[in-house]
Protein backbone atom coordinates (compact mmCIF):
# COMPACT_ATOMS: atom_id res chain seq x y z
CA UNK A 1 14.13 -34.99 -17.04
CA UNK A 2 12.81 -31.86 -18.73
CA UNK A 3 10.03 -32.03 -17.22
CA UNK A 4 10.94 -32.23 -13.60
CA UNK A 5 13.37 -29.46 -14.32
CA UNK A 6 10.77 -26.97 -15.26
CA UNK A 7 8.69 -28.23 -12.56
CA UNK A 8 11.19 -27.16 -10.28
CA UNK A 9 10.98 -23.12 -11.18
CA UNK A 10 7.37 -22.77 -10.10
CA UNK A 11 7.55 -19.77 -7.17
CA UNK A 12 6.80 -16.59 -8.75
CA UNK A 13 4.95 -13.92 -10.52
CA UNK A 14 3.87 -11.31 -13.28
CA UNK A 15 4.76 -7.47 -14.10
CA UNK A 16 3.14 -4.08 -14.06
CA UNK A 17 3.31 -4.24 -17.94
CA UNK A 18 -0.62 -3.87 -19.54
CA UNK A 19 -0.46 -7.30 -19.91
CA UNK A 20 -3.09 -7.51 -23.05
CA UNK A 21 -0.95 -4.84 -24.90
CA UNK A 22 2.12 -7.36 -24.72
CA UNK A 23 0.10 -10.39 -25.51
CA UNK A 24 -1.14 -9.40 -28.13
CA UNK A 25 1.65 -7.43 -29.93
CA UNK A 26 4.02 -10.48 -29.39
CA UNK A 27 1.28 -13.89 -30.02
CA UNK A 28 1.27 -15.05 -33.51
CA UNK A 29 -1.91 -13.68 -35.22
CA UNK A 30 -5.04 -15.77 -34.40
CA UNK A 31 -8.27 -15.61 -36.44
CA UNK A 32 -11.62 -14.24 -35.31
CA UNK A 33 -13.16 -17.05 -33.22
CA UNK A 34 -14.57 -17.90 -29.59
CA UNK A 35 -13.20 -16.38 -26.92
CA UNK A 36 -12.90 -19.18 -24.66
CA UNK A 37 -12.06 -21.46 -27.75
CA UNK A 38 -8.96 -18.47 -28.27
CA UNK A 39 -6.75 -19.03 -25.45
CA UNK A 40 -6.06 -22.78 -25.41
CA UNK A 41 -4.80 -22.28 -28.90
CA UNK A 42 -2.56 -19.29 -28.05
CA UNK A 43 -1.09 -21.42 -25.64
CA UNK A 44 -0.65 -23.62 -27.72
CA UNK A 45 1.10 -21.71 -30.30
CA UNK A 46 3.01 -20.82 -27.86
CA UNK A 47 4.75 -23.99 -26.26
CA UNK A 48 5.30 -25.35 -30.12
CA UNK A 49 6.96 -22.14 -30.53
CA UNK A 50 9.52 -22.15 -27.33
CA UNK A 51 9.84 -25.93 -28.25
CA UNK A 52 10.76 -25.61 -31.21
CA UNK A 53 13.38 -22.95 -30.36
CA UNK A 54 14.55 -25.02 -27.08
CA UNK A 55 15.71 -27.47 -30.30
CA UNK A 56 17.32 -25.05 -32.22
CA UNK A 57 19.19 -22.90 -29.75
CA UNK A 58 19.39 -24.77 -26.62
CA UNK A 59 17.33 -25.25 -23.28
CA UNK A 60 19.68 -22.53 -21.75
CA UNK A 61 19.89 -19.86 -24.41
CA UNK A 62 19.41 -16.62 -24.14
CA UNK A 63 17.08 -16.22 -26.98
CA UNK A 64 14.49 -18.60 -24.69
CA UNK A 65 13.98 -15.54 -21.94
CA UNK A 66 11.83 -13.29 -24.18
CA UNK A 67 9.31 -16.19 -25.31
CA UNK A 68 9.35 -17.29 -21.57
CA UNK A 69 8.24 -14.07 -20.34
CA UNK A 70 5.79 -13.29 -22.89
CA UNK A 71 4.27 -16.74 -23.06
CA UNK A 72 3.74 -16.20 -19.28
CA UNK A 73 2.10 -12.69 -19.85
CA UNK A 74 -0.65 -14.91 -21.92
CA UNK A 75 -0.86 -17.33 -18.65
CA UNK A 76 -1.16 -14.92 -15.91
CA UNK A 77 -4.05 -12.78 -18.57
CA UNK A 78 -5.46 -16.20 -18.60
CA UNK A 79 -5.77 -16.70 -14.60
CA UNK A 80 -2.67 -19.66 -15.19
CA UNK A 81 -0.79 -18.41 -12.45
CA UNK A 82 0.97 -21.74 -11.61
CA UNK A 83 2.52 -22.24 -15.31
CA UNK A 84 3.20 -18.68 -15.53
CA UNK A 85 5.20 -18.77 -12.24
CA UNK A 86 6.55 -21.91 -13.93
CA UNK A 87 7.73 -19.85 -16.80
CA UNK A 88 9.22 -17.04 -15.48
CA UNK A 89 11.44 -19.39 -13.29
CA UNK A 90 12.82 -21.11 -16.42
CA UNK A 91 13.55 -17.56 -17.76
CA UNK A 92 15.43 -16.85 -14.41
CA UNK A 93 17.30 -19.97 -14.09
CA UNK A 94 18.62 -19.31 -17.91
CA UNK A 95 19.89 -16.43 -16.52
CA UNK A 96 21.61 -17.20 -14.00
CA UNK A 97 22.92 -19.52 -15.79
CA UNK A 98 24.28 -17.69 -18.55
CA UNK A 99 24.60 -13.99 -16.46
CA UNK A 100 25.06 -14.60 -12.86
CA UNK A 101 22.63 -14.73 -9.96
CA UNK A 102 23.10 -11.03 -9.19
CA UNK A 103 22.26 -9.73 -12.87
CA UNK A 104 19.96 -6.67 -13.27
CA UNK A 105 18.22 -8.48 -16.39
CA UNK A 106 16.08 -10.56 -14.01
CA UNK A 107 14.44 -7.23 -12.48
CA UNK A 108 11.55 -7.15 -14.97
CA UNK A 109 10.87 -10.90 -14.33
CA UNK A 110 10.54 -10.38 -10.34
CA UNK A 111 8.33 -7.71 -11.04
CA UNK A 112 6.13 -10.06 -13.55
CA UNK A 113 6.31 -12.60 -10.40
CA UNK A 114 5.00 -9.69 -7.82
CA UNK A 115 2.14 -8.90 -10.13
CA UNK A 116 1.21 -12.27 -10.44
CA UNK A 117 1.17 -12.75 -6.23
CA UNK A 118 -0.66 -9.67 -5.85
CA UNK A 119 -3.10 -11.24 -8.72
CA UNK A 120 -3.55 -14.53 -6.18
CA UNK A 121 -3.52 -12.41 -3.38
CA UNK A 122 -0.59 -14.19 -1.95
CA UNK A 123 1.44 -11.14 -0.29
CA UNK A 124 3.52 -12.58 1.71
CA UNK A 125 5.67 -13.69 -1.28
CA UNK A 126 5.15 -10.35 -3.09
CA UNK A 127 6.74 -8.72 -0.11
CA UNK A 128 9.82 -11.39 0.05
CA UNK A 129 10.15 -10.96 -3.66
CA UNK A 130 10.25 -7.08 -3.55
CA UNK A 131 13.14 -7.77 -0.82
CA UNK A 132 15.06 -9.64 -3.78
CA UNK A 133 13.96 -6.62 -6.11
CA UNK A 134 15.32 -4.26 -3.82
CA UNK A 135 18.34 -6.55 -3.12
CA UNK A 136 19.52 -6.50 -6.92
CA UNK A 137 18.72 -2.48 -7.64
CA UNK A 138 20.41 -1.20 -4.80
CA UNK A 139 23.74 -3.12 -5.55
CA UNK A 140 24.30 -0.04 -7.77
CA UNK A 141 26.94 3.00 -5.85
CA UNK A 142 25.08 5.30 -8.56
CA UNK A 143 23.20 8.07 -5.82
CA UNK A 144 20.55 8.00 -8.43
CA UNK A 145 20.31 4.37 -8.57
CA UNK A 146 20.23 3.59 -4.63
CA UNK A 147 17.55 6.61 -4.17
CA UNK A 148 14.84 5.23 -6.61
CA UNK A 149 15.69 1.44 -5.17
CA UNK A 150 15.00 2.85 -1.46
CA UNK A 151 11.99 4.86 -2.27
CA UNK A 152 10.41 1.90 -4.48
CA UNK A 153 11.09 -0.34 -1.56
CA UNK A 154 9.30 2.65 1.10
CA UNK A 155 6.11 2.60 -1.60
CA UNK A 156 5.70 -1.18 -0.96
CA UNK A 157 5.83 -0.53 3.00
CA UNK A 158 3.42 2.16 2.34
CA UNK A 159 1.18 0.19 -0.17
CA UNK A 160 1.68 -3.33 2.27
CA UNK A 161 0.83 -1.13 5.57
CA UNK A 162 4.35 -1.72 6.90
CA UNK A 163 4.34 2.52 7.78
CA UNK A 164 7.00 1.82 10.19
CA UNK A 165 9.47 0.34 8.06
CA UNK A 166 8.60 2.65 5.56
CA UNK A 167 9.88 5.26 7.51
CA UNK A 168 12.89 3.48 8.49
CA UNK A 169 13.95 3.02 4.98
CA UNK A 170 13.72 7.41 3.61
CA UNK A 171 15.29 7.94 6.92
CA UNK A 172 18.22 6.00 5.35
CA UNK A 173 17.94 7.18 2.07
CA UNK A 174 17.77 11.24 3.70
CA UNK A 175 21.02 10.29 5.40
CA UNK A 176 22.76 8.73 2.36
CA UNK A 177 21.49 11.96 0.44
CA UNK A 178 22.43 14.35 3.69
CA UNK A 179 26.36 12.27 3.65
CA UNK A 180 26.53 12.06 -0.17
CA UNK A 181 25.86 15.84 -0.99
CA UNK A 182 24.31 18.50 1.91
CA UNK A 183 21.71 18.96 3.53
CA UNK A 184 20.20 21.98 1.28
CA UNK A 185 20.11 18.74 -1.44
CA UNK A 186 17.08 19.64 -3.58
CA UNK A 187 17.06 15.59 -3.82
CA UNK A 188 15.83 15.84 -0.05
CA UNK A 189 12.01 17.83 -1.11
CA UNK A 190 10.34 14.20 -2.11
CA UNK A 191 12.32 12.69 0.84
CA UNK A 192 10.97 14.79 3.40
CA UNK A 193 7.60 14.63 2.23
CA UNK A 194 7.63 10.71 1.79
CA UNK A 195 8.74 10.65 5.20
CA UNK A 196 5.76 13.36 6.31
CA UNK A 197 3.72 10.77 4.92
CA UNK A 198 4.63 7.35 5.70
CA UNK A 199 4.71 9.19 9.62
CA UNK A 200 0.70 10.67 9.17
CA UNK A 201 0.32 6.74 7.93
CA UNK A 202 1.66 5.28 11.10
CA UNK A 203 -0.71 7.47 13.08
CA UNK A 204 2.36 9.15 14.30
CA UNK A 205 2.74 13.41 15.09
CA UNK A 206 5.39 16.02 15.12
CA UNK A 207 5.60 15.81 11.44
CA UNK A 208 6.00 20.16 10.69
CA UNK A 209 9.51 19.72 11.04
CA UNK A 210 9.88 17.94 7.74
CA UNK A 211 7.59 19.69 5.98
CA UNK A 212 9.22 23.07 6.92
CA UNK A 213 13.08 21.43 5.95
CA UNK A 214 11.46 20.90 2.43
CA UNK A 215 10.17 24.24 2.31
CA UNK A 216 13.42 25.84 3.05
CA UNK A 217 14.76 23.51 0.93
CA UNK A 218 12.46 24.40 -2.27
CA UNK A 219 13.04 28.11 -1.76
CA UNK A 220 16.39 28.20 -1.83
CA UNK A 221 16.87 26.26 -4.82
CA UNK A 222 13.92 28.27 -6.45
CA UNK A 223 11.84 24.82 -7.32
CA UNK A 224 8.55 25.24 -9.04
CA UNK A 225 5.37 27.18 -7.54
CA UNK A 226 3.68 23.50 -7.55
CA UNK A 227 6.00 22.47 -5.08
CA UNK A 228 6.00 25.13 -3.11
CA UNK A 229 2.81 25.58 -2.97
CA UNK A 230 1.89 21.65 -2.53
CA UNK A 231 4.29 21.92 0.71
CA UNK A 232 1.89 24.41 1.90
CA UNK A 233 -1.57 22.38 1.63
CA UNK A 234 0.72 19.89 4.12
CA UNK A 235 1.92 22.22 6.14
CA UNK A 236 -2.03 23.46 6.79
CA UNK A 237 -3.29 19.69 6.60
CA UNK A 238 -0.73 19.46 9.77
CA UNK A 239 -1.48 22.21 11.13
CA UNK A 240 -5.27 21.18 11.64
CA UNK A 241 -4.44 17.64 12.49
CA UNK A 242 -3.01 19.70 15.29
CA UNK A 243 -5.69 21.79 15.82
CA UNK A 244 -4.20 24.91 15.07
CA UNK A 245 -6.24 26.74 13.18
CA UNK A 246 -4.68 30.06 12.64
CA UNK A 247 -1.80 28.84 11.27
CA UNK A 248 -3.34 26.94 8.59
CA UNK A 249 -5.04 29.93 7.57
CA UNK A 250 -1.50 31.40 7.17
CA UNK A 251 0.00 28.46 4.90
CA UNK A 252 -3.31 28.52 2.69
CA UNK A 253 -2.78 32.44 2.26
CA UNK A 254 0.70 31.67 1.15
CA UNK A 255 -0.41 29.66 -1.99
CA UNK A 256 0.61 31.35 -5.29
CA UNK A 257 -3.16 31.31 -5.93
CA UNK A 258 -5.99 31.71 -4.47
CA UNK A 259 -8.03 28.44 -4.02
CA UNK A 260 -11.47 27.67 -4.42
CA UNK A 261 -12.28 23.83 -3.28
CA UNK A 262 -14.37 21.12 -1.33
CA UNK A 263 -13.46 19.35 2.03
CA UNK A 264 -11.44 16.84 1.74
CA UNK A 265 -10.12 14.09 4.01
CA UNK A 266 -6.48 14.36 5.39
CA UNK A 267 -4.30 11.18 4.79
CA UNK A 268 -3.27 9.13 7.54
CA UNK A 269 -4.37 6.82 10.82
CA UNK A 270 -5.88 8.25 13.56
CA UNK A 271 -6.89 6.47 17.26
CA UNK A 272 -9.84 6.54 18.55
CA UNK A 273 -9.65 8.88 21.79
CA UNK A 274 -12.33 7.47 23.92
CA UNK A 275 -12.00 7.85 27.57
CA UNK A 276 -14.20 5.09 28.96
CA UNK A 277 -12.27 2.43 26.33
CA UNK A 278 -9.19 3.96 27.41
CA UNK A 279 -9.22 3.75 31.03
CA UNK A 280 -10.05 -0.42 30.38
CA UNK A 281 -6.80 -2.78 31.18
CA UNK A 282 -6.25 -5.58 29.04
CA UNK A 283 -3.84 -8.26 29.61
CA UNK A 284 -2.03 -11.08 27.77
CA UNK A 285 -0.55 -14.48 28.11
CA UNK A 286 3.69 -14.11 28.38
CA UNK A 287 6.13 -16.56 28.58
CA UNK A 288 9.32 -14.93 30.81
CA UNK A 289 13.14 -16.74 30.06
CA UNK A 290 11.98 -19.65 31.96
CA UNK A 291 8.77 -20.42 29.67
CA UNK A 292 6.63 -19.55 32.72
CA UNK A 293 3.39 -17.76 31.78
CA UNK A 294 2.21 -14.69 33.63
CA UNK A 295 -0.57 -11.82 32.58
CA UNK A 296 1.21 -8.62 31.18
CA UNK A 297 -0.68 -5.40 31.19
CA UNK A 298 -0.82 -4.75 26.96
CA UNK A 299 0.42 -1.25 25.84
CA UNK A 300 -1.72 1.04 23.76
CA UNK A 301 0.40 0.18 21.10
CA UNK A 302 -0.24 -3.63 21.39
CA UNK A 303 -3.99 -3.04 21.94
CA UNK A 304 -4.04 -0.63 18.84
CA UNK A 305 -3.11 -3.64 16.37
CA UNK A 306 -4.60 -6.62 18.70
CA UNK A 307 -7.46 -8.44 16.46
CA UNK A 308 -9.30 -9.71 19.38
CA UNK A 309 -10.26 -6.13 20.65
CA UNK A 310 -12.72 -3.92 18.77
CA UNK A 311 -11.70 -1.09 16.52
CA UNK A 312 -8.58 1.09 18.01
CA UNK A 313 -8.11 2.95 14.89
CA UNK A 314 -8.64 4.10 11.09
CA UNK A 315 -7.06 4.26 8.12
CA UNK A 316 -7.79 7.19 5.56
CA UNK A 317 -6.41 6.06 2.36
CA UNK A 318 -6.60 9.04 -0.24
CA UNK A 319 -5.51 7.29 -3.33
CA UNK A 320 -2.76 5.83 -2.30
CA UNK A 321 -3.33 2.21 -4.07
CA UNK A 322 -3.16 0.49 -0.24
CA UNK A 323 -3.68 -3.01 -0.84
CA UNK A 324 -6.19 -4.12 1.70
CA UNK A 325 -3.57 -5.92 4.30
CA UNK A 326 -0.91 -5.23 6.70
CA UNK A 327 2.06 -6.58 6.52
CA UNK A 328 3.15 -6.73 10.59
CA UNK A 329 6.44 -7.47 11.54
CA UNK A 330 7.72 -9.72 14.34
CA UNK A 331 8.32 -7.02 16.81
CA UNK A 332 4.58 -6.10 16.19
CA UNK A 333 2.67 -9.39 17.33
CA UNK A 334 1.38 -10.11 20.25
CA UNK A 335 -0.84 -12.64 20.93
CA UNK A 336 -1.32 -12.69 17.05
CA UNK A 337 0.51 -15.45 15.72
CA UNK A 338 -0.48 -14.48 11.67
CA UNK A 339 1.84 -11.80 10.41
CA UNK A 340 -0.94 -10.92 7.72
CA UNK A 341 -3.68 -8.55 8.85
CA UNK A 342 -6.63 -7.71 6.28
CA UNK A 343 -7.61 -4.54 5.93
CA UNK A 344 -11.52 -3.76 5.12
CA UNK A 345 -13.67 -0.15 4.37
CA UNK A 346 -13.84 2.59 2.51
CA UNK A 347 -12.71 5.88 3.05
CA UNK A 348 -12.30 5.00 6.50
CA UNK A 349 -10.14 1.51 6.62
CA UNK A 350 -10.62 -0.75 9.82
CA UNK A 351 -8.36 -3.93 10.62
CA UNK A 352 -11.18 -6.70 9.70
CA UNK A 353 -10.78 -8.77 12.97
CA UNK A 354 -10.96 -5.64 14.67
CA UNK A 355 -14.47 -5.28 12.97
CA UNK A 356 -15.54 -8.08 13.53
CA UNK A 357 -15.47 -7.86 17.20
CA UNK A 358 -18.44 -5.28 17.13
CA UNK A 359 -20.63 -7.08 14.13
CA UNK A 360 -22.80 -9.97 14.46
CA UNK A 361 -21.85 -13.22 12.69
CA UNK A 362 -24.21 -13.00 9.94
CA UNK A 363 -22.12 -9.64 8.83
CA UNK A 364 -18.34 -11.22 9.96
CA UNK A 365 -18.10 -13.05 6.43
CA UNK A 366 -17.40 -12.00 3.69
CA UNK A 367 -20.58 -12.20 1.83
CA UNK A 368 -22.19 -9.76 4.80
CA UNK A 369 -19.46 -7.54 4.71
CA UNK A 370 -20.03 -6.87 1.35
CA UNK A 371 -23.68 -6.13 1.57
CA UNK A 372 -22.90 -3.33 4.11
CA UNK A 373 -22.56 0.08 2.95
CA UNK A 374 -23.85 3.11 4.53
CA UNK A 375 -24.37 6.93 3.65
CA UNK A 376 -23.12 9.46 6.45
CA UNK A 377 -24.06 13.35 5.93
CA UNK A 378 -22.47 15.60 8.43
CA UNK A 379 -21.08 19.05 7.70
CA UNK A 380 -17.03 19.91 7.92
CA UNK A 381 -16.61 23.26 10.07
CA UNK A 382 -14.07 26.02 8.74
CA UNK A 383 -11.79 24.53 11.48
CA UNK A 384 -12.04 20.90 9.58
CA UNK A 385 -14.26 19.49 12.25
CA UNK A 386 -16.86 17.23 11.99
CA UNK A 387 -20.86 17.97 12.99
CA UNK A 388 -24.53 17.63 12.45
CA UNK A 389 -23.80 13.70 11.87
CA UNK A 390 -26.29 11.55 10.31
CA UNK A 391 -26.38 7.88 8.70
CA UNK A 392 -28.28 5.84 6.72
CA UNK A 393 -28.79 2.69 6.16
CA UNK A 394 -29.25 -0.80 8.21
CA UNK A 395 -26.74 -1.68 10.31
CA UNK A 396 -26.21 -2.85 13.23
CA UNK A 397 -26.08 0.01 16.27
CA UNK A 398 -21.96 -0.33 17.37
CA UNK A 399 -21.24 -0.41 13.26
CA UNK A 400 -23.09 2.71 13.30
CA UNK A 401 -21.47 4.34 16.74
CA UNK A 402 -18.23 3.52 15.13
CA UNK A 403 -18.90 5.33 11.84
CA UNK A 404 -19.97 8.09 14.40
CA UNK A 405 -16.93 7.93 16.36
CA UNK A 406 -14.71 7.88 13.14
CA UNK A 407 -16.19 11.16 11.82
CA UNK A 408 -15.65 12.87 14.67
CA UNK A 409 -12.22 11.65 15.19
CA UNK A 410 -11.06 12.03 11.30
CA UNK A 411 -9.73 15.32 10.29
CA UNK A 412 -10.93 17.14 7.10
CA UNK A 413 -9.14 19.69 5.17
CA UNK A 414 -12.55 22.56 5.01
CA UNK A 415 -13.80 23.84 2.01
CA UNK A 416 -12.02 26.75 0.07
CA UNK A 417 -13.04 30.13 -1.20
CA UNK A 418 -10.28 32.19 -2.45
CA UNK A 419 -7.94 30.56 -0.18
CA UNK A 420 -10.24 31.50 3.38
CA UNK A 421 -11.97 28.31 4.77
CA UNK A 422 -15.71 28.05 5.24
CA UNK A 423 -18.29 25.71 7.05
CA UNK A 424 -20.00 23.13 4.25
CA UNK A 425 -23.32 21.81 5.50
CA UNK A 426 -24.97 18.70 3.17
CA UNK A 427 -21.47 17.15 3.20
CA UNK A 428 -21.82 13.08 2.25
CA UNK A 429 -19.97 10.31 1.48
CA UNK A 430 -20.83 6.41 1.13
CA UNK A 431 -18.67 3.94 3.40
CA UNK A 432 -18.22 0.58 2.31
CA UNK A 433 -16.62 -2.57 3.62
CA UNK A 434 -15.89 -4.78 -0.04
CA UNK A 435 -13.96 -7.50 1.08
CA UNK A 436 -12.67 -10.67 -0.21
CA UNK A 437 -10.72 -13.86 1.18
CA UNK A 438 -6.94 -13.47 1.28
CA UNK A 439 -5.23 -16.70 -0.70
CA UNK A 440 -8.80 -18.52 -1.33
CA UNK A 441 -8.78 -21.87 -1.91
């Protein structure tokens, strides 16, 4: 009966926690032997220990959650993702038991069982479990409370490539700050530069409105040079995106500082502009009310994020721990029926279906993905363009056009000295395409 019961809890997965610092402050002390000889005995140790307290205190008691969660640290350190899923569900169901399906104690477990999906590479249940996270924090009235719930859930849009919804969600929490207090909210700086972001992520423009709120914003409440001066680097990032040059020149004289530096890529998605590509038509297969099919002419939008069409974008991630997928939502497939899209490349990031369209099919797995990487040298103009390109490396010829095409359509913030821009020739930087298989078998 026991048995089948725990069976029953396997579903989720592990924290954020260092997970050997917790093993090994809370495992009973194990002598100096084998490595691989090690961990079958701390498991052991382990299930004689919850057993033995399951006897003493009761299969439901409270004092059962802490050994649960820590015993499943060990599992999930230990690649044991099924019994530490297993685990963590007992942990749960004792406390919902003894606290309620809604209490806040369970957070730290659904983070431990989002850490453990992201470990199997099984996303789609970290982002349905970071719904249930964001479910129980935001059940809080506390302004404080619902803010950090809403941006943690707009960080897992941004990190899961679901830009849009990211968006969606500050736009929410900027009106609940806007209703709640004023619109000259110092709470609203981060807001408006989430938002600046998650937009440049999305490929989308118009974003010096936001970036200008924050600045008023920050100057009126007097908020630290950093800030200010952080608001400004955006401000000229945007400013070049839009190919104004001057005024970049005026936010970069407006530092507190004058700054020496390299180029450096601007965050965000850009489209490829190319005429010939865009003139094409492509259709697709749709059903109308009466399930008849008919050819529809796609959108740019649709083609941008169809897989069976070559590369329509990129992706500059800059740090921003992107995990290599896109999450797409319902409204966003078209003749796609998988809601998962992998991501593949470094700096520039390319939709790896997309990719594959141009490669041949030696290079389409994952193995010759992996061998590819090339070294481009170009030189970044004082207006944050793009020249003087040159690869190297073997590769096929549309790979390399594309890598060609990319640099010349990315946007780079030029190098710095004492806050004027300059041309830097003998610029280079190694793209890669590491991949792996999403949920391997």
């Amino acid at each position: 009966m026991r048995k089948r019961l725990l069976v029953s809890y396997l579903n989720l997965l592990i924290s954020c926690v260092p997970l050997s610092a917790m093993a090994e402050a809370t495992l009973p002390a194990a002598k100096e032997q084998d490595p691989t000889q090690q961990y079958p005995q701390e498991r052991q140790q382990w299930q004689e220990k919850i057993s033995l307290l399951e006897q003493e205190a009761g299969p439901f008691s409270l004092q059962m959650v802490e050994p649960l969660k820590n015993y499943a640290l060990l599992l999930a350190k230990n690649s044991d993702r099924e019994m530490a899923v297993e685990a963590l569900r007992r942990a749960q169901h004792i406390l919902h038991r003894q606290q309620g399906v809604h209490t806040p104690e369970q957070l730290n477990l659904m983070h431990q069982l989002v850490s453990i999906s992201l470990q199997g590479h099984d996303y789609l249940n970290a982002d349905g479990l970071q719904a249930f996270i964001f479910y129980l924090s935001n059940r809080d009235d506390n302004l404080d409370s619902k803010i950090t719930a809403q941006r943690a859930l707009a960080n897992w849009y941004l990190h899961s490539g679901q830009f849009k919804l990211a968006i969606t969600t500050v736009t929410k929490t900027i009106d609940l700050v806007e209703s709640r207090e004023n619109h000259q909210s110092p709470r609203l700086i981060e807001l408006l530069l989430d938002k600046t972001l998650y937009r440049q992520m999305a490929g989308l423009c118009c974003n010096r409105k936001y970036l200008e709120q924050a600045l008023q914003i920050a100057e009126s409440a007097q908020a630290a040079v950093d800030i200010k001066d952080d608001i400004q680097f955006r401000l000229a990032d945007v400013s070049l995106l839009e190919s104004q040059h001057a005024r970049a020149i005026s936010h970069w004289q407006r530092l507190s500082t004058s700054i020496t530096s390299e180029p450096r890529l601007i965050t965000g998605s850009r489209q490829f502009n190319d005429r010939e590509e865009i003139k094409k038509r492509y259709y697709r297969v749709t059903d109308d009310p009466l399930r008849r099919q008919f050819l529809q002419e796609m959108s740019r939008e649709q083609r941008r994020i169809d897989l069976y069409l070559p590369p329509q974008f990129f992706t500059v991630n800059n740090n921003l721990e992107r995990l290599p997928i896109v999450i797409r939502k319902a409204g966003e497939i078209t003749r796609n029926k998988e809601k998962l899209s992998q991501t593949v490349g470094s700096p520039f990031a390319f939709l790896r279906e997309q990719l594959e369209q141009i490669l041949p099919l030696r290079l389409q797995k994952t193995d010759g993905m992996n061998t590819l990487s090339l070294k481009l040298n170009f030189t970044v103009t004082d207006k944050g363009r793009v020249k003087e390109i040159r690869i190297e490396g073997e590769a096929p010829h549309a790979l390399k056009k594309l890598l060609r095409d990319t640099l010349i359509t990315s946007r780079y913030r030029p190098a710095l000295e004492s806050g004027q821009p300059k041309t830097t020739h003998d610029v280079s930087i190694i793209q890669t395409f590491t991949t792996y298989d999403i949920n391997p078998t």
